[in-house]
C-alpha atoms as a PDB file:
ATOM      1  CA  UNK A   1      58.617 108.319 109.243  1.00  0.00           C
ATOM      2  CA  UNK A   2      58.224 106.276 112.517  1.00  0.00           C
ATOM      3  CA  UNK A   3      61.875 105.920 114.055  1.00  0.00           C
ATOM      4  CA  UNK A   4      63.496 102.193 113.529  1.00  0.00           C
ATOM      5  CA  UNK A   5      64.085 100.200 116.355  1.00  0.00           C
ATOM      6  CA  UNK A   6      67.055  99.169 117.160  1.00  0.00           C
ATOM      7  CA  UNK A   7      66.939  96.770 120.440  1.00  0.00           C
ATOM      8  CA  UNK A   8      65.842  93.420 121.577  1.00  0.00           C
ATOM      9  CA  UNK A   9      64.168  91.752 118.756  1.00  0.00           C
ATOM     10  CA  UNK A  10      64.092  94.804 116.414  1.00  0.00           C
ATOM     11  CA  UNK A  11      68.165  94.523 116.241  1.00  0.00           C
ATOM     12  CA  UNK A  12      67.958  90.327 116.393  1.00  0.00           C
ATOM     13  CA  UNK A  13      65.653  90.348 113.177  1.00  0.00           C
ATOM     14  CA  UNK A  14      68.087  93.045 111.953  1.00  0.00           C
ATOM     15  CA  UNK A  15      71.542  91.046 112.412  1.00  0.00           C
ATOM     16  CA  UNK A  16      69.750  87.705 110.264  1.00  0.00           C
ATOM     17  CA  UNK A  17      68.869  90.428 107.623  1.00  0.00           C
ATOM     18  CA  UNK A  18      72.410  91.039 107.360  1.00  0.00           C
ATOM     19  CA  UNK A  19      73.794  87.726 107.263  1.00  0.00           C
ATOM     20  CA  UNK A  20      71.618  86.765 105.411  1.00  0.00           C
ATOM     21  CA  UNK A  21      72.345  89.619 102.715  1.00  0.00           C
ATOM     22  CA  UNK A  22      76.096  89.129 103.344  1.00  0.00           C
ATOM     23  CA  UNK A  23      75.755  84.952 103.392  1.00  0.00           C
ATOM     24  CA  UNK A  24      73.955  85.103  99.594  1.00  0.00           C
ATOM     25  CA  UNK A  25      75.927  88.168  97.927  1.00  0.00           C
ATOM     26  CA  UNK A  26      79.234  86.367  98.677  1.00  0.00           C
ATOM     27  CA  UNK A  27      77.250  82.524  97.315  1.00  0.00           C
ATOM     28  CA  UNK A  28      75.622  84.452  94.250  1.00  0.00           C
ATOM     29  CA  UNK A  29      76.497  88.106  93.867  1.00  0.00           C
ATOM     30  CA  UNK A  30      74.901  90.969  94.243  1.00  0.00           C
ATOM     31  CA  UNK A  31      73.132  90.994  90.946  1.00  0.00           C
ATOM     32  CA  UNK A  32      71.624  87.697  91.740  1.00  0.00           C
ATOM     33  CA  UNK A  33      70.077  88.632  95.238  1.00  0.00           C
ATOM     34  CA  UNK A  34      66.286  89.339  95.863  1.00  0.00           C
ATOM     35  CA  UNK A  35      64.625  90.896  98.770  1.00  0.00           C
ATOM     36  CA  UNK A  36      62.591  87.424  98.886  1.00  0.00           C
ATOM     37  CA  UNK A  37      65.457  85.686  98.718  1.00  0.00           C
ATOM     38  CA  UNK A  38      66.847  87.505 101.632  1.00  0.00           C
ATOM     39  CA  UNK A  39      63.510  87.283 103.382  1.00  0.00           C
ATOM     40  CA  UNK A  40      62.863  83.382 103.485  1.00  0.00           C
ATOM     41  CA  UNK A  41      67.195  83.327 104.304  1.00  0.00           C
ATOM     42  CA  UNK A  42      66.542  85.559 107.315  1.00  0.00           C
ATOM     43  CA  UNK A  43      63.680  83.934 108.225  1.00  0.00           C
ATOM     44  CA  UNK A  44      61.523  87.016 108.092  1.00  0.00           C
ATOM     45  CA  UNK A  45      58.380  87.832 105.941  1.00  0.00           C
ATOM     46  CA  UNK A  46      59.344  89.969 102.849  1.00  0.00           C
ATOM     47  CA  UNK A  47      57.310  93.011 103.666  1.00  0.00           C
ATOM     48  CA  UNK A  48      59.347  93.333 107.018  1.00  0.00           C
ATOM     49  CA  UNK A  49      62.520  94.100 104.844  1.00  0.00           C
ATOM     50  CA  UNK A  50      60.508  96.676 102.230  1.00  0.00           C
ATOM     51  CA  UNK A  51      59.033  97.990 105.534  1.00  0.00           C
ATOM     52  CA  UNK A  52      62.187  99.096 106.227  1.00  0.00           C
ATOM     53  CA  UNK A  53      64.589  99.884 102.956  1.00  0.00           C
ATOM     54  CA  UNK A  54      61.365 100.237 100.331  1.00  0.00           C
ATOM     55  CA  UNK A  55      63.891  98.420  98.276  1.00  0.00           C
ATOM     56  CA  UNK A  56      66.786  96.351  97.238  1.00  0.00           C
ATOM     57  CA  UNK A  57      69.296  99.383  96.578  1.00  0.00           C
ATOM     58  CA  UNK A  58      68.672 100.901  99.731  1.00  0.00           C
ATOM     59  CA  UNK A  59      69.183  97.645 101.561  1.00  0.00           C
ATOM     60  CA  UNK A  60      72.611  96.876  99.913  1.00  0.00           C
ATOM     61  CA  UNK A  61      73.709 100.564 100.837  1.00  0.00           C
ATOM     62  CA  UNK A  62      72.763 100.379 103.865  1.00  0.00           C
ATOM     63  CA  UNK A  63      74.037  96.528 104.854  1.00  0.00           C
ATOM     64  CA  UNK A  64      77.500  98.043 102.678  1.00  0.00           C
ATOM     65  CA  UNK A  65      77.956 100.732 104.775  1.00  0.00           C
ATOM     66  CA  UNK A  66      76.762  99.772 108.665  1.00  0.00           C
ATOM     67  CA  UNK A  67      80.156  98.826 110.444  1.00  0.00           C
ATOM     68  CA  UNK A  68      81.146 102.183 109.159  1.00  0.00           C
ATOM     69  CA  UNK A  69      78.887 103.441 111.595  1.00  0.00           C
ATOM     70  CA  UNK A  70      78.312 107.120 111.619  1.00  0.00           C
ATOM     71  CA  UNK A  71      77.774 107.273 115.062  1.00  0.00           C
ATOM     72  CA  UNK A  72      81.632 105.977 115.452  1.00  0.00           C
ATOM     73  CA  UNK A  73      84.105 108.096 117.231  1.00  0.00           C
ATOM     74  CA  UNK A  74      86.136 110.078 114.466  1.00  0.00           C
ATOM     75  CA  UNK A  75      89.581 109.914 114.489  1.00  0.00           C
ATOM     76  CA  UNK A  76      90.914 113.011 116.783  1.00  0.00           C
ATOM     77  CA  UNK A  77      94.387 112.524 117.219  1.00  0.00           C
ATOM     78  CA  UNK A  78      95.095 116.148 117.047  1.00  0.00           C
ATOM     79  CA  UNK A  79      96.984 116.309 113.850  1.00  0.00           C
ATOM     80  CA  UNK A  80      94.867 116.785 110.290  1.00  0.00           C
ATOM     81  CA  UNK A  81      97.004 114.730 108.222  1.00  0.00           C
ATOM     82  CA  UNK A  82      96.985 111.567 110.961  1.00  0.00           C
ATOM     83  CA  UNK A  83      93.123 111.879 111.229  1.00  0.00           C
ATOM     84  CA  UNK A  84      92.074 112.012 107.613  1.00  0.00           C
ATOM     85  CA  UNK A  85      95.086 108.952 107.033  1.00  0.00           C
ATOM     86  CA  UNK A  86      93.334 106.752 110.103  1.00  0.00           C
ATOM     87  CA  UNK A  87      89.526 107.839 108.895  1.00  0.00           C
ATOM     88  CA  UNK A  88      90.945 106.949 104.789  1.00  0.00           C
ATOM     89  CA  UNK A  89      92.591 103.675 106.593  1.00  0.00           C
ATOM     90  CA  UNK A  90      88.984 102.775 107.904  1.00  0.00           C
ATOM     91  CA  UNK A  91      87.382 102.717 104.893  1.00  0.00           C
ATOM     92  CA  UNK A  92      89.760 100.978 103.234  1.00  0.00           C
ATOM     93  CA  UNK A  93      90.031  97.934 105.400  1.00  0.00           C
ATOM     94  CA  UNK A  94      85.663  98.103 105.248  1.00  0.00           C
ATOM     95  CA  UNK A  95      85.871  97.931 101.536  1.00  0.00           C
ATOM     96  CA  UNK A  96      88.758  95.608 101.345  1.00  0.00           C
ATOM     97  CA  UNK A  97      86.512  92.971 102.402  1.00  0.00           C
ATOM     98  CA  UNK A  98      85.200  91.560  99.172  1.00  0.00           C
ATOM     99  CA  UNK A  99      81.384  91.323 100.873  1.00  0.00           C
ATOM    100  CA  UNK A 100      81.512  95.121 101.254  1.00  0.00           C
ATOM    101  CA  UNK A 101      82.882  95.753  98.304  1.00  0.00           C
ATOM    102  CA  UNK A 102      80.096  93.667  96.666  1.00  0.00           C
ATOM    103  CA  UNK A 103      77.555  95.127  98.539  1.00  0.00           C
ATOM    104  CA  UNK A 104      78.674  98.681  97.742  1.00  0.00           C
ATOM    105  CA  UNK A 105      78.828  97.695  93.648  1.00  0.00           C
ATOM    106  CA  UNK A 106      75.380  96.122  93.931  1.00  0.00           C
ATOM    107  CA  UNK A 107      73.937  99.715  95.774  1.00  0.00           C
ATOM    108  CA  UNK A 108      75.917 101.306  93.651  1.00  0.00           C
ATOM    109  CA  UNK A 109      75.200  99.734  90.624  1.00  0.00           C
ATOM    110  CA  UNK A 110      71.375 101.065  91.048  1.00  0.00           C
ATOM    111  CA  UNK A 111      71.371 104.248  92.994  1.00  0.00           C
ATOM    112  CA  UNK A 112      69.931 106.616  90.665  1.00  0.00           C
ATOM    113  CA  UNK A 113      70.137 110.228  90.968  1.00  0.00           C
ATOM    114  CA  UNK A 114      69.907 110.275  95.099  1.00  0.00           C
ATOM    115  CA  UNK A 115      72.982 110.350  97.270  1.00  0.00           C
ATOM    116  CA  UNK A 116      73.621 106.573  98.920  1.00  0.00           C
ATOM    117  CA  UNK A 117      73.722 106.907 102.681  1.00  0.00           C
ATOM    118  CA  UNK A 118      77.444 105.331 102.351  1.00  0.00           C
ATOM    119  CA  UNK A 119      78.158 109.009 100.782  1.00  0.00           C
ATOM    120  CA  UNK A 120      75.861 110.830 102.892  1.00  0.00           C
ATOM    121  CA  UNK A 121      77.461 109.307 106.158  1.00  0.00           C
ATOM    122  CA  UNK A 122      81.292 109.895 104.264  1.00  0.00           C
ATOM    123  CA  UNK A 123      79.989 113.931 103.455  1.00  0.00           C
ATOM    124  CA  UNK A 124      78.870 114.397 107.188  1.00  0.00           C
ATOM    125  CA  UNK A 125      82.387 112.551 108.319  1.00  0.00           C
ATOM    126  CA  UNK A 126      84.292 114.921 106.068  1.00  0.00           C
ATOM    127  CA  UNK A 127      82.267 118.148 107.304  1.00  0.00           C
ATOM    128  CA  UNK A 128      83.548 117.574 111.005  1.00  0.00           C
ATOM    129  CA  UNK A 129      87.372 116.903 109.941  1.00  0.00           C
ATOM    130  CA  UNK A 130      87.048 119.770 107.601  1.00  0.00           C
ATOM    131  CA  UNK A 131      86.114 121.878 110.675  1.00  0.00           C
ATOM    132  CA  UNK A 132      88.970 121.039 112.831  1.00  0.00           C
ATOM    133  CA  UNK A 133      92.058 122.811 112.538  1.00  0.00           C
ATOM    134  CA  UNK A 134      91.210 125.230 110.163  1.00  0.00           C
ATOM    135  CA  UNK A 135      91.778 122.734 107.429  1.00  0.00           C
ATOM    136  CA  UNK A 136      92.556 124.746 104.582  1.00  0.00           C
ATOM    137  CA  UNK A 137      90.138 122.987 102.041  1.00  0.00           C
ATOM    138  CA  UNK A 138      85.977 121.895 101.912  1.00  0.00           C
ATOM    139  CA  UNK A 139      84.615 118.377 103.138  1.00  0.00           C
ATOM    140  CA  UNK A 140      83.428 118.645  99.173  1.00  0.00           C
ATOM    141  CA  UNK A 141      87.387 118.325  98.534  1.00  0.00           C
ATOM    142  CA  UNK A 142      87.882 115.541 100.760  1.00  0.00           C
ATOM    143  CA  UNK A 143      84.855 113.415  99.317  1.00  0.00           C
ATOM    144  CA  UNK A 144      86.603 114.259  95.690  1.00  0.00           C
ATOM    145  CA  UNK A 145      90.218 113.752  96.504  1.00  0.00           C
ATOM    146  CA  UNK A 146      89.833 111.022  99.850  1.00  0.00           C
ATOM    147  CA  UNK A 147      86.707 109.230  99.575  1.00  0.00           C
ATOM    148  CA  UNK A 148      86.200 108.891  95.436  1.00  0.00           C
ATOM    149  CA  UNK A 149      89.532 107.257  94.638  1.00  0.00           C
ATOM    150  CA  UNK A 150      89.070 104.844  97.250  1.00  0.00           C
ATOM    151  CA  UNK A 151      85.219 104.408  95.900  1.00  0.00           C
ATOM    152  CA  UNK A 152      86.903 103.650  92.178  1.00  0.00           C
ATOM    153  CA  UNK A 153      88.996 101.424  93.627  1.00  0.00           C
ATOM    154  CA  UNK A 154      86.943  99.490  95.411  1.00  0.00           C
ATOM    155  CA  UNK A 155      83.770  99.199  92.110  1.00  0.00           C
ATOM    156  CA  UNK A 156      86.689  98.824  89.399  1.00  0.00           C
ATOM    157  CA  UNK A 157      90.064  97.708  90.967  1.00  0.00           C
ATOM    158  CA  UNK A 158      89.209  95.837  94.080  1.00  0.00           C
ATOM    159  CA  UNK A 159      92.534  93.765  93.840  1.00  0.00           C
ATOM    160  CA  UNK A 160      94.012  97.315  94.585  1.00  0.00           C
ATOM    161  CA  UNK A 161      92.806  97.935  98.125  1.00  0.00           C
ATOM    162  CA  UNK A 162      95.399  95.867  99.474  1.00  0.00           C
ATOM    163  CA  UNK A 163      97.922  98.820  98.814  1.00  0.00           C
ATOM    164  CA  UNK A 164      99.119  99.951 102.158  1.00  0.00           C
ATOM    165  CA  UNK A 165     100.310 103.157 101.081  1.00  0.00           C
ATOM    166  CA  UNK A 166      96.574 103.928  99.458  1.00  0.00           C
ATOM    167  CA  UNK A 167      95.147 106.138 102.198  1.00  0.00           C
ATOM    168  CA  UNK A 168      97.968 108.493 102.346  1.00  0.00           C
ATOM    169  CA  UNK A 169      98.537 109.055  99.152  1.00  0.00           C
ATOM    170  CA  UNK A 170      94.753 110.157  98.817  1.00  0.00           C
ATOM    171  CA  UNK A 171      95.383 112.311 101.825  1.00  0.00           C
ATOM    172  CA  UNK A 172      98.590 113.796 100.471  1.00  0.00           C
ATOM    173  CA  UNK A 173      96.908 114.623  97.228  1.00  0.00           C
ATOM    174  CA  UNK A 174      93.894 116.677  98.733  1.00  0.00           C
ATOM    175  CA  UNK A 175      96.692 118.727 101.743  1.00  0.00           C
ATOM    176  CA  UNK A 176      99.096 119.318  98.368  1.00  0.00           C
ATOM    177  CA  UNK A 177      96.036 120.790  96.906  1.00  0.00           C
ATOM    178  CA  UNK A 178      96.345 123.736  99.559  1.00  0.00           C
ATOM    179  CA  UNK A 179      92.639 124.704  98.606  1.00  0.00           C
ATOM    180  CA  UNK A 180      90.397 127.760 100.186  1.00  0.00           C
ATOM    181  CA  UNK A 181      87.244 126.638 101.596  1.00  0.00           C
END
């Protein structure tokens, strides 16, 4: 697969693909939006946009997930618990926007049988803060006791992401769990 670019035009065409997606999910819904739709939106010509995602899934995933860059510094404050609460905190506040949350529903909604990249980037995340420490536990663990309440929150009780106490209760849950790796 040739390797995306990502500056000068590449990343301009790139930011009006994303507004665009965000602009229409938030008029219409996620079930309502079409890669031509996004196309003439953007400005763009629709094969750019399969070019690049192959399809409307992908793109929702994707355009869900990218200020949760995986490229981000992790938190590394020294302290397990702290990290995994900030890093829980983070996603969170992404999904308490009601675009992301929309746009993670609508990927959702039609993944398949393949893992999204939003849980492919959150596995990888959860492998390094697994590592540190010695944590006691797997990054599996983390996805299942971190990462999927927050993900049921956020596709079935959205209203409920404004809980402040949300990330550390996940947290506590999965360090009570005192699990082997």
């Amino acid at each position: 697969m040739p390797e995306k670019r990502t500056g000068g035009r590449s990343a301009a065409v790139l930011a009006q693909i994303r507004t665009a997606v965000e602009d229409l999910v938030r008029e219409r819904g996620a079930e309502r939006v079409t890669i031509p739709m996004v196309a003439e939106r953007a400005g763009v010509n629709p094969t750019s946009i399969y070019r690049r995602w192959g399809d409307l899934p992908t793109m929702l995933n994707d355009i869900a997930t990218y200020r949760l860059d995986p490229t981000r510094p992790l938190p590394d404050t020294g302290e397990l618990r702290a990290d995994l609460v900030a890093w829980a905190g983070e996603i969170v506040e992404h999904y308490a926007k009601p675009v992301n949350a929309a746009l993670l529903r609508g990927g959702a909604a039609s993944a398949g049988e393949t893992e999204s990249d939003c849980l492919r980037n959150r596995r990888a995340e959860a492998v390094v803060l697994a590592s540190r420490s010695g944590a006691p536990f797997a990054a599996d663990d983390i996805v299942d006791l971190v990462v999927a309440p927050i993900i049921y929150r956020v596709i079935f009780l959205p209203w409920t992401l404004t809980d402040p106490g949300l990330a550390e209760r996940c947290v506590d849950r999965l360090l009570a769990t005192g699990r082997a790796a």
